[in-house]
PDB file of N, CA and C in Angstrom:
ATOM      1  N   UNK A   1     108.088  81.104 118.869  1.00  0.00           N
ATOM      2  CA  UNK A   1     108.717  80.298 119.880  1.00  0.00           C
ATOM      3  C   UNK A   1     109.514  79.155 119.251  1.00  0.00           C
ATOM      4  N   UNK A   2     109.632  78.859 118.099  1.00  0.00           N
ATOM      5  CA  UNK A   2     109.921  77.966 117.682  1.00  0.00           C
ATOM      6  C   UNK A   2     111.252  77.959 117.355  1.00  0.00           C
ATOM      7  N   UNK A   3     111.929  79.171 116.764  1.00  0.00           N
ATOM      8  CA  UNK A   3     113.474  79.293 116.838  1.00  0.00           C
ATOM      9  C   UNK A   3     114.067  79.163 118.090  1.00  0.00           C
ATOM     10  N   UNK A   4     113.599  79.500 119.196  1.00  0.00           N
ATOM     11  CA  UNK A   4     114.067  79.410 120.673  1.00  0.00           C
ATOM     12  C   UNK A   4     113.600  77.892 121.582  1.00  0.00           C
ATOM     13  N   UNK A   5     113.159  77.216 120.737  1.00  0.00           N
ATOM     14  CA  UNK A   5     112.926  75.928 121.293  1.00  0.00           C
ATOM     15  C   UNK A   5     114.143  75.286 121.277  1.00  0.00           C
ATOM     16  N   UNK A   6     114.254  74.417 123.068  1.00  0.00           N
ATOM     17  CA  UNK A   6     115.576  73.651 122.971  1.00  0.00           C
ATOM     18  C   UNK A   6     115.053  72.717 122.034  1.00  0.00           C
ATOM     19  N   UNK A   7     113.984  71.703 121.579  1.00  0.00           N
ATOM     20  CA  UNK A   7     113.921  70.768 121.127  1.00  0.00           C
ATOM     21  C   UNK A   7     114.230  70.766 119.734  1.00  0.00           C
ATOM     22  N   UNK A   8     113.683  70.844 118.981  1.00  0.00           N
ATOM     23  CA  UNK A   8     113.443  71.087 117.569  1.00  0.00           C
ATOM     24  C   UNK A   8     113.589  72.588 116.726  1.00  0.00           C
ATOM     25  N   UNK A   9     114.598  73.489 116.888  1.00  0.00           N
ATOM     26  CA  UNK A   9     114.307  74.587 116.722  1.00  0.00           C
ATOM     27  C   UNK A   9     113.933  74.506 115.111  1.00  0.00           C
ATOM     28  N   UNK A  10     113.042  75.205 114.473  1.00  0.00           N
ATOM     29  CA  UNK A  10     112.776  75.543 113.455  1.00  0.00           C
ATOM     30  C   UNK A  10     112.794  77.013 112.723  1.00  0.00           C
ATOM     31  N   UNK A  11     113.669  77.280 111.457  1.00  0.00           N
ATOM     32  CA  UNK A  11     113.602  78.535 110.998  1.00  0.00           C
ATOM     33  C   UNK A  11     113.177  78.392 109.596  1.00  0.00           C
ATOM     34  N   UNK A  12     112.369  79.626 109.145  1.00  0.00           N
ATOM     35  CA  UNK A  12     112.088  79.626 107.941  1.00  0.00           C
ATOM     36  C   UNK A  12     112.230  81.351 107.200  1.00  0.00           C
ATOM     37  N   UNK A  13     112.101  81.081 105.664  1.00  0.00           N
ATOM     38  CA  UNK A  13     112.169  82.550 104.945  1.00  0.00           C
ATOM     39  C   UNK A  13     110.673  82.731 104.881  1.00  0.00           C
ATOM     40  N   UNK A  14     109.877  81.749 105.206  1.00  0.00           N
ATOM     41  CA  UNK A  14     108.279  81.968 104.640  1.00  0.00           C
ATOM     42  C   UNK A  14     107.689  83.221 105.150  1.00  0.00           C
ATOM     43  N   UNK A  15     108.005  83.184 106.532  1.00  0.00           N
ATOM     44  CA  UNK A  15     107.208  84.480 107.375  1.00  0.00           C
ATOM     45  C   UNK A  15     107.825  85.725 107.049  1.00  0.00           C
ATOM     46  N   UNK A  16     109.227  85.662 106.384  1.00  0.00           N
ATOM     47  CA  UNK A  16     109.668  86.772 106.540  1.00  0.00           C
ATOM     48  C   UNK A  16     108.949  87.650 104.778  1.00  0.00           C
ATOM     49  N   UNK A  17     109.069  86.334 104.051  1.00  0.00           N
ATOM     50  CA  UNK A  17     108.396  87.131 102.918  1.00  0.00           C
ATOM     51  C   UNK A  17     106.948  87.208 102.624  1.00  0.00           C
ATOM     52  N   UNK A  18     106.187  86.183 103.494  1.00  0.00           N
ATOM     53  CA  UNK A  18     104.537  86.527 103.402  1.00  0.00           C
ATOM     54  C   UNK A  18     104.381  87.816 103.955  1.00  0.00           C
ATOM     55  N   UNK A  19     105.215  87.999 105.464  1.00  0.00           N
ATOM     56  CA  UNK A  19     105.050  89.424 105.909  1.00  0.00           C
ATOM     57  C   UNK A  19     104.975  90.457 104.891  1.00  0.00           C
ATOM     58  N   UNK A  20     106.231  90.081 104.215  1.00  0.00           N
ATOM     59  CA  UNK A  20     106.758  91.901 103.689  1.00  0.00           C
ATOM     60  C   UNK A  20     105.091  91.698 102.459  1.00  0.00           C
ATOM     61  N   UNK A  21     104.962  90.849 101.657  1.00  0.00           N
ATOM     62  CA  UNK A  21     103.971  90.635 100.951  1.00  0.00           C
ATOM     63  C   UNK A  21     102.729  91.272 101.420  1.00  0.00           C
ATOM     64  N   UNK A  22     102.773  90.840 102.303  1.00  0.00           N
ATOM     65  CA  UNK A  22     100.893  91.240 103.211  1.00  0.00           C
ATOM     66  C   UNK A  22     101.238  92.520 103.501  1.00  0.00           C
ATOM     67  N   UNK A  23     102.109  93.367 104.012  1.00  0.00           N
ATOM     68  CA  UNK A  23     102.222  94.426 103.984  1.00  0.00           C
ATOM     69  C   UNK A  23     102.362  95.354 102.313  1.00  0.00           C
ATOM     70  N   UNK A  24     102.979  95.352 102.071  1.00  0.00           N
ATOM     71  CA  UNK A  24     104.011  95.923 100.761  1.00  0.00           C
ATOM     72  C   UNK A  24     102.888  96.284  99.439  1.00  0.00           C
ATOM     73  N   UNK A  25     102.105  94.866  99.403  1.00  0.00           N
ATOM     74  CA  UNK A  25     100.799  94.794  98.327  1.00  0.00           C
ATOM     75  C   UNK A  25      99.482  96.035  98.577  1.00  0.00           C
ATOM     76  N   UNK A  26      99.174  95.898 100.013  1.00  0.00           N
ATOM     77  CA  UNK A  26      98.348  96.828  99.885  1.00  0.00           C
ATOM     78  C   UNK A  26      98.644  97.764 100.274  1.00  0.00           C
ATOM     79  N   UNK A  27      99.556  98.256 100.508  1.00  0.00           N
ATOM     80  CA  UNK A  27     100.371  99.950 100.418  1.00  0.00           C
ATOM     81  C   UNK A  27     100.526 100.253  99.496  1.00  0.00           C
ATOM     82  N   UNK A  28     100.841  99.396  98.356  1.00  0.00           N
ATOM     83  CA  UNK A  28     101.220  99.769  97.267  1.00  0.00           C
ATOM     84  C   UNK A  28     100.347 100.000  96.173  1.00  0.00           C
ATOM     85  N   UNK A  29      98.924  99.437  96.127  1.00  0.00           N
ATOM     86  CA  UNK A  29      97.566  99.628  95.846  1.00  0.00           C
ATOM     87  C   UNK A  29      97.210 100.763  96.118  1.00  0.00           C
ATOM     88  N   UNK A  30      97.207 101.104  97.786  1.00  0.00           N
ATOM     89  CA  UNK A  30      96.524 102.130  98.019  1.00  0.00           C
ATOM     90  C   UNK A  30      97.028 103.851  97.838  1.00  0.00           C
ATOM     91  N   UNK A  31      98.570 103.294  97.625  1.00  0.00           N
ATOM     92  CA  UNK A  31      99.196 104.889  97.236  1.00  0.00           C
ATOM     93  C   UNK A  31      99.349 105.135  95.782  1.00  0.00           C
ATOM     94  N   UNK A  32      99.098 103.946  95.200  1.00  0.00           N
ATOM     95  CA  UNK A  32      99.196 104.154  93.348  1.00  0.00           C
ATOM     96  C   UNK A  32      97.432 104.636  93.091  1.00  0.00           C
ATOM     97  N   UNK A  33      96.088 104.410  94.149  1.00  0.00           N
ATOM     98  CA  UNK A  33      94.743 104.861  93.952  1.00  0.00           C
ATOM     99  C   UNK A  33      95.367 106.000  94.022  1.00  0.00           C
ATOM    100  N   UNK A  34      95.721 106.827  95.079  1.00  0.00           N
ATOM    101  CA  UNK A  34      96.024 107.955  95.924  1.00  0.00           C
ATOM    102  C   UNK A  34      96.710 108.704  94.757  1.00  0.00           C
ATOM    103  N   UNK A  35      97.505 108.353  94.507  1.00  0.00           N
ATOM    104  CA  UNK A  35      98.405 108.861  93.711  1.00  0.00           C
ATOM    105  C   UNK A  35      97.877 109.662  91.918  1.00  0.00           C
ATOM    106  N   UNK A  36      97.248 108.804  91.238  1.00  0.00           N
ATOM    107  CA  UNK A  36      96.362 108.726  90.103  1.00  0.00           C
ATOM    108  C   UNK A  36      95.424 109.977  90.311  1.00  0.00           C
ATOM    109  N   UNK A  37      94.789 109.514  91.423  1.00  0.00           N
ATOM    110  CA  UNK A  37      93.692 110.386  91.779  1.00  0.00           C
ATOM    111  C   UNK A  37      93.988 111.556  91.662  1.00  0.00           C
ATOM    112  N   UNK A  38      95.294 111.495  92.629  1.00  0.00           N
ATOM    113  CA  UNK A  38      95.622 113.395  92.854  1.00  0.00           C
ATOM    114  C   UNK A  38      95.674 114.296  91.478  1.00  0.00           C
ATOM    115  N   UNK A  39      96.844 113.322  90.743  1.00  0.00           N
ATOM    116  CA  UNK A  39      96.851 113.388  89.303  1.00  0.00           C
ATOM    117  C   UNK A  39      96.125 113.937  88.728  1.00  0.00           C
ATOM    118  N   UNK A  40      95.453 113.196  88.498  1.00  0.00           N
ATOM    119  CA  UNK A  40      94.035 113.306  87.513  1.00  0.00           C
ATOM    120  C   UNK A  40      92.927 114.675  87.781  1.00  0.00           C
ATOM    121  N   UNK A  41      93.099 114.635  89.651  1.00  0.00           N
ATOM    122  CA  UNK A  41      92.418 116.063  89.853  1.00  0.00           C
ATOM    123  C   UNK A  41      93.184 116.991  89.377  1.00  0.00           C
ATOM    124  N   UNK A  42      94.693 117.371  89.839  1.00  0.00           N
ATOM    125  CA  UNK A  42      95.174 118.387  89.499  1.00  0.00           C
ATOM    126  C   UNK A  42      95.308 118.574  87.837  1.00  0.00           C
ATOM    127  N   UNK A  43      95.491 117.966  86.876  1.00  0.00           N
ATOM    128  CA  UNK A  43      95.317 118.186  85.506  1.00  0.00           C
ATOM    129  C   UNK A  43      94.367 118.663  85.092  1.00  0.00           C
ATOM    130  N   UNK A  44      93.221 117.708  85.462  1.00  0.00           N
ATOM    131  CA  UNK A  44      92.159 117.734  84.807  1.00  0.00           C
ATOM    132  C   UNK A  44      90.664 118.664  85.614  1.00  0.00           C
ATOM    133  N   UNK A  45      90.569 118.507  86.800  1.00  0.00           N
ATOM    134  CA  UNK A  45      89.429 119.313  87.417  1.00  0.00           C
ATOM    135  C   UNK A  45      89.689 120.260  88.402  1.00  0.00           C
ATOM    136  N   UNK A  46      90.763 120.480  88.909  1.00  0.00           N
ATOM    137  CA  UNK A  46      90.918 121.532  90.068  1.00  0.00           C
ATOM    138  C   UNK A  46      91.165 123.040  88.942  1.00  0.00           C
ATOM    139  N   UNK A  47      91.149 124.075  89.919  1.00  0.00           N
ATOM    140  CA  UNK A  47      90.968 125.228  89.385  1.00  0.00           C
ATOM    141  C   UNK A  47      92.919 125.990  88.971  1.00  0.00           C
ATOM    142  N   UNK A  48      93.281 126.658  88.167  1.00  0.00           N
ATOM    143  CA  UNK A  48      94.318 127.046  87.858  1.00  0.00           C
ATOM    144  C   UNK A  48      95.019 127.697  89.927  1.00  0.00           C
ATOM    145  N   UNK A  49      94.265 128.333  90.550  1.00  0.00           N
ATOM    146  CA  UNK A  49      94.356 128.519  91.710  1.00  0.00           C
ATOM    147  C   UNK A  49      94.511 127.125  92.762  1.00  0.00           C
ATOM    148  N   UNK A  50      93.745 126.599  92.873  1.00  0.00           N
ATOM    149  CA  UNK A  50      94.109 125.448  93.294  1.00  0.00           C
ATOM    150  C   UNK A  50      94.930 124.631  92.839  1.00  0.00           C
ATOM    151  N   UNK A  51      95.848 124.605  91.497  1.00  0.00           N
ATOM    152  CA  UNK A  51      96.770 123.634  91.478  1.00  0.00           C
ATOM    153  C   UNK A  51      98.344 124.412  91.213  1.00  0.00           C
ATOM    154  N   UNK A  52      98.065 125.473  91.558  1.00  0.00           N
ATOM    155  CA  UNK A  52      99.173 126.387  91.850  1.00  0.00           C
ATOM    156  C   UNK A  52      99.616 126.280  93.428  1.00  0.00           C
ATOM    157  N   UNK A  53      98.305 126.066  94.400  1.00  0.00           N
ATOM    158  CA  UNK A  53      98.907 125.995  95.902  1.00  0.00           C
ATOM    159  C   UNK A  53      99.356 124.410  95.842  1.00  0.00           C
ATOM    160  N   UNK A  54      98.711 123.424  95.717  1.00  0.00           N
ATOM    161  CA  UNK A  54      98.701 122.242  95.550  1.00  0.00           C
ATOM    162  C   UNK A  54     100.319 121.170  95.009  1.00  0.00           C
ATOM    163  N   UNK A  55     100.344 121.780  93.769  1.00  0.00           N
ATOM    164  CA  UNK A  55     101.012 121.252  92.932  1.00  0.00           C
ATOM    165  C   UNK A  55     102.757 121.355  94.337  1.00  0.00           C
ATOM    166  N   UNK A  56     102.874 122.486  94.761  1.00  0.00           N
ATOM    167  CA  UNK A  56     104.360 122.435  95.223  1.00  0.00           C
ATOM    168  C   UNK A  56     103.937 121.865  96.765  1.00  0.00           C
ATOM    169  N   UNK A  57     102.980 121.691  97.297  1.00  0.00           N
ATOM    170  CA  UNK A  57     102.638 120.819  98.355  1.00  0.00           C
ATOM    171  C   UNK A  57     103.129 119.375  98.082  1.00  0.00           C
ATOM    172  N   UNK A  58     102.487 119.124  96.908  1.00  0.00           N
ATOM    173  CA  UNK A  58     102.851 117.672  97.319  1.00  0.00           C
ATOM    174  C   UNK A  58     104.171 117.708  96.181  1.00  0.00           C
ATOM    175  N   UNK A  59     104.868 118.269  95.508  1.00  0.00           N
ATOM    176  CA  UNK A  59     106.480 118.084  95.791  1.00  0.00           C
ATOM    177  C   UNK A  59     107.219 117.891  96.946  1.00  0.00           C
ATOM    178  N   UNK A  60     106.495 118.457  97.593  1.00  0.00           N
ATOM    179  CA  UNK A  60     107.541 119.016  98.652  1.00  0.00           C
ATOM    180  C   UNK A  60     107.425 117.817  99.532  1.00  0.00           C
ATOM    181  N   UNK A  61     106.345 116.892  99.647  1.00  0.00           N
ATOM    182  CA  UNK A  61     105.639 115.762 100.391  1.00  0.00           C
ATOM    183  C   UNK A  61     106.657 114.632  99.567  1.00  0.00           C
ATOM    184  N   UNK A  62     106.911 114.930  98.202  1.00  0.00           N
ATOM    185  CA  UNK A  62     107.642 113.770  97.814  1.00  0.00           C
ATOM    186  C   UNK A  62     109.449 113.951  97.946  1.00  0.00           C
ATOM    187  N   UNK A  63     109.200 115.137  98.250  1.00  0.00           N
ATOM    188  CA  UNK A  63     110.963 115.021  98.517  1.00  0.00           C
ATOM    189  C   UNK A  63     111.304 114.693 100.112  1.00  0.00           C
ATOM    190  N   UNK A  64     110.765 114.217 100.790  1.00  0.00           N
ATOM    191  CA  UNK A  64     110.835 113.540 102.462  1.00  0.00           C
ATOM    192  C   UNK A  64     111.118 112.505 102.315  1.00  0.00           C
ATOM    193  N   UNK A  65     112.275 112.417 102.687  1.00  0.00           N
ATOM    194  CA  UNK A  65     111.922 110.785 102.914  1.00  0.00           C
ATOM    195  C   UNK A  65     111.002 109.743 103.597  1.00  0.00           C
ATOM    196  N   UNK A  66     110.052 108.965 103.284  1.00  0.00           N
ATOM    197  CA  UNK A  66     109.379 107.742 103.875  1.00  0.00           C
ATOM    198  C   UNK A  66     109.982 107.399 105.462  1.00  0.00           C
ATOM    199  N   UNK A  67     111.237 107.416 105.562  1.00  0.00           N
ATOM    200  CA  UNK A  67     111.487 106.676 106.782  1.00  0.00           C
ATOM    201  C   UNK A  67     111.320 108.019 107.656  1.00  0.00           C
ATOM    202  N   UNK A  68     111.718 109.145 107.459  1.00  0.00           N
ATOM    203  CA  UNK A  68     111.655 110.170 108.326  1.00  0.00           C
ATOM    204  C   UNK A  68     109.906 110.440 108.566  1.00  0.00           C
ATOM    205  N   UNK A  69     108.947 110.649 107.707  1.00  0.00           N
ATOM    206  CA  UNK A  69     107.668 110.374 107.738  1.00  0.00           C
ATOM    207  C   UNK A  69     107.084 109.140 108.588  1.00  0.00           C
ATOM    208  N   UNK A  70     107.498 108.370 108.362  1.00  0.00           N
ATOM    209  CA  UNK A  70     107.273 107.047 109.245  1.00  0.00           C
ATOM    210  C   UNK A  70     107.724 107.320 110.873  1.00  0.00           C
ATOM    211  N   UNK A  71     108.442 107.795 110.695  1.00  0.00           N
ATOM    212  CA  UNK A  71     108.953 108.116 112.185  1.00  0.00           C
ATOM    213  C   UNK A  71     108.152 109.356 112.877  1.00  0.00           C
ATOM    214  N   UNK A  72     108.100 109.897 112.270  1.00  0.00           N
ATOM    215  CA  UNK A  72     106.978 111.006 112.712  1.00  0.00           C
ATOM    216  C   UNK A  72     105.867 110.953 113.408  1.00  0.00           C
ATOM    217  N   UNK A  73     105.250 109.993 112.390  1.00  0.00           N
ATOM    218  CA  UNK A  73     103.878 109.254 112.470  1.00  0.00           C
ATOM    219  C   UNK A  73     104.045 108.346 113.456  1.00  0.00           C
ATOM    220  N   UNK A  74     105.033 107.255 114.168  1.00  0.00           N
ATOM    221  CA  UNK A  74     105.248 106.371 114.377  1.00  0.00           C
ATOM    222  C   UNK A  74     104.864 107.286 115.989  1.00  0.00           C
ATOM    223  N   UNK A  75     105.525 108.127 115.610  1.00  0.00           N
ATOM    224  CA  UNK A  75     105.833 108.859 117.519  1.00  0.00           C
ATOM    225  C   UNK A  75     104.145 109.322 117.785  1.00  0.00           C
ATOM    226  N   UNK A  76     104.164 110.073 116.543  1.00  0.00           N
ATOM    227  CA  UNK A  76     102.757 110.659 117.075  1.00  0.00           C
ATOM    228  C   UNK A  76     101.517 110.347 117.276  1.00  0.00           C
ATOM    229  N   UNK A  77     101.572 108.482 116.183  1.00  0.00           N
ATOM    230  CA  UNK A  77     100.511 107.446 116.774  1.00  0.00           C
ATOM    231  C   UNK A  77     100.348 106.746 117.895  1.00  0.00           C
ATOM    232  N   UNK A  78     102.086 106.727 118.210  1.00  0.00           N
ATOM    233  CA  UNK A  78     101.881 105.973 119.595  1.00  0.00           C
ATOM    234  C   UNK A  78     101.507 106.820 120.321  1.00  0.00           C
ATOM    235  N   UNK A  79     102.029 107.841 120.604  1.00  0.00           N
ATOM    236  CA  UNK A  79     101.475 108.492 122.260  1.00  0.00           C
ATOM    237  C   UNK A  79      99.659 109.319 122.012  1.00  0.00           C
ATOM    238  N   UNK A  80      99.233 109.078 120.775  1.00  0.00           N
ATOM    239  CA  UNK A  80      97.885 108.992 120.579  1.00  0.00           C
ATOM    240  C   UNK A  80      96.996 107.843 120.786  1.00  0.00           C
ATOM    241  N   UNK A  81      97.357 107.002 120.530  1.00  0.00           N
ATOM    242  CA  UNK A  81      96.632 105.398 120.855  1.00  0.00           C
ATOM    243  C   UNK A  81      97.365 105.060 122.132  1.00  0.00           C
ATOM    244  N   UNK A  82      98.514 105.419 122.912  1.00  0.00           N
ATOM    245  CA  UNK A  82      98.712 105.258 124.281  1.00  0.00           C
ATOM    246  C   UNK A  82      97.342 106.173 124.826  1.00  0.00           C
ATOM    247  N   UNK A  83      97.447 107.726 124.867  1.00  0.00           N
ATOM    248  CA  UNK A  83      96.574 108.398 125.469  1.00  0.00           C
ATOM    249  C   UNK A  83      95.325 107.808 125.026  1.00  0.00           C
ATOM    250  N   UNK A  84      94.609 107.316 123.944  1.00  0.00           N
ATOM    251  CA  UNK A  84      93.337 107.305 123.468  1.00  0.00           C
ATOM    252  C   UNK A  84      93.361 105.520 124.374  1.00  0.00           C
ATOM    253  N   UNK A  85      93.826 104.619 124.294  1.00  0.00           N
ATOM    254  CA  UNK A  85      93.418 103.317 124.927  1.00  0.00           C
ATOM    255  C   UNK A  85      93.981 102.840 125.923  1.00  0.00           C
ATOM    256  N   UNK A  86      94.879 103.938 126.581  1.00  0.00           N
ATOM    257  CA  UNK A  86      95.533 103.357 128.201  1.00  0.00           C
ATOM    258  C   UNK A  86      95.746 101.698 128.093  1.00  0.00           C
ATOM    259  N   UNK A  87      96.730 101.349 127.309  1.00  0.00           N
ATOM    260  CA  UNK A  87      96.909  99.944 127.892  1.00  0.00           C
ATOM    261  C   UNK A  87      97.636  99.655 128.713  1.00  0.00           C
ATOM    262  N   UNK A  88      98.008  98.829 129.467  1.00  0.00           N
ATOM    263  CA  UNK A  88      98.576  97.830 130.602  1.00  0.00           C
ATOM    264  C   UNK A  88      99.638  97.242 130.049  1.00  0.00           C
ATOM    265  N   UNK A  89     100.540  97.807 130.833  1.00  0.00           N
ATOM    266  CA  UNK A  89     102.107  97.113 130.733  1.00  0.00           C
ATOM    267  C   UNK A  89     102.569  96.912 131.970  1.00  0.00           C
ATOM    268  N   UNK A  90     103.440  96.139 131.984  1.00  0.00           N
ATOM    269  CA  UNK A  90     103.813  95.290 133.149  1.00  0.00           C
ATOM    270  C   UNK A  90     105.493  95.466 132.922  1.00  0.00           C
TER     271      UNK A  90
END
């Protein structure tokens, strides 16, 4: 409310980069675990069969783009958490 105040309007870069921060950090944690992991299974412990189906799965997962994935997800969470928690809009 504070940019839209007649009185005193106030703007800042702070929120815009703590945001991306608080977001960005632990995505980026949790897909470099994710990531390692897979790694490490497919080299080292999955079976010559299993990293023959595997291995072109997740190529194929990395040649998508993020934003088209995001959008995907975006559609198919909302009208899942619409149907799963009926909220109230006005």
């Amino acid at each position: 409310m504070y940019p839209t105040s007649s009185d005193n309007p106030r703007y800042s870069l702070i929120p815009l980069i703590s945001g991306s921060l608080l977001t960005a950090l632990p995505a980026t944690i949790i897909a470099s675990v994710f990531g390692v992991g897979a790694g490490i299974y497919l080299s080292e412990i999955s079976s010559p069969k299993a990293k023959e189906i595997l291995k072109p799965v997740i190529e194929l997962f990395a040649g998508i783009p993020t934003v088209v994935i995001g959008f995907f997800l975006l559609a198919i969470g909302a009208s899942f958490f619409n149907d799963l928690f009926h909220p109230v809009t006005d």
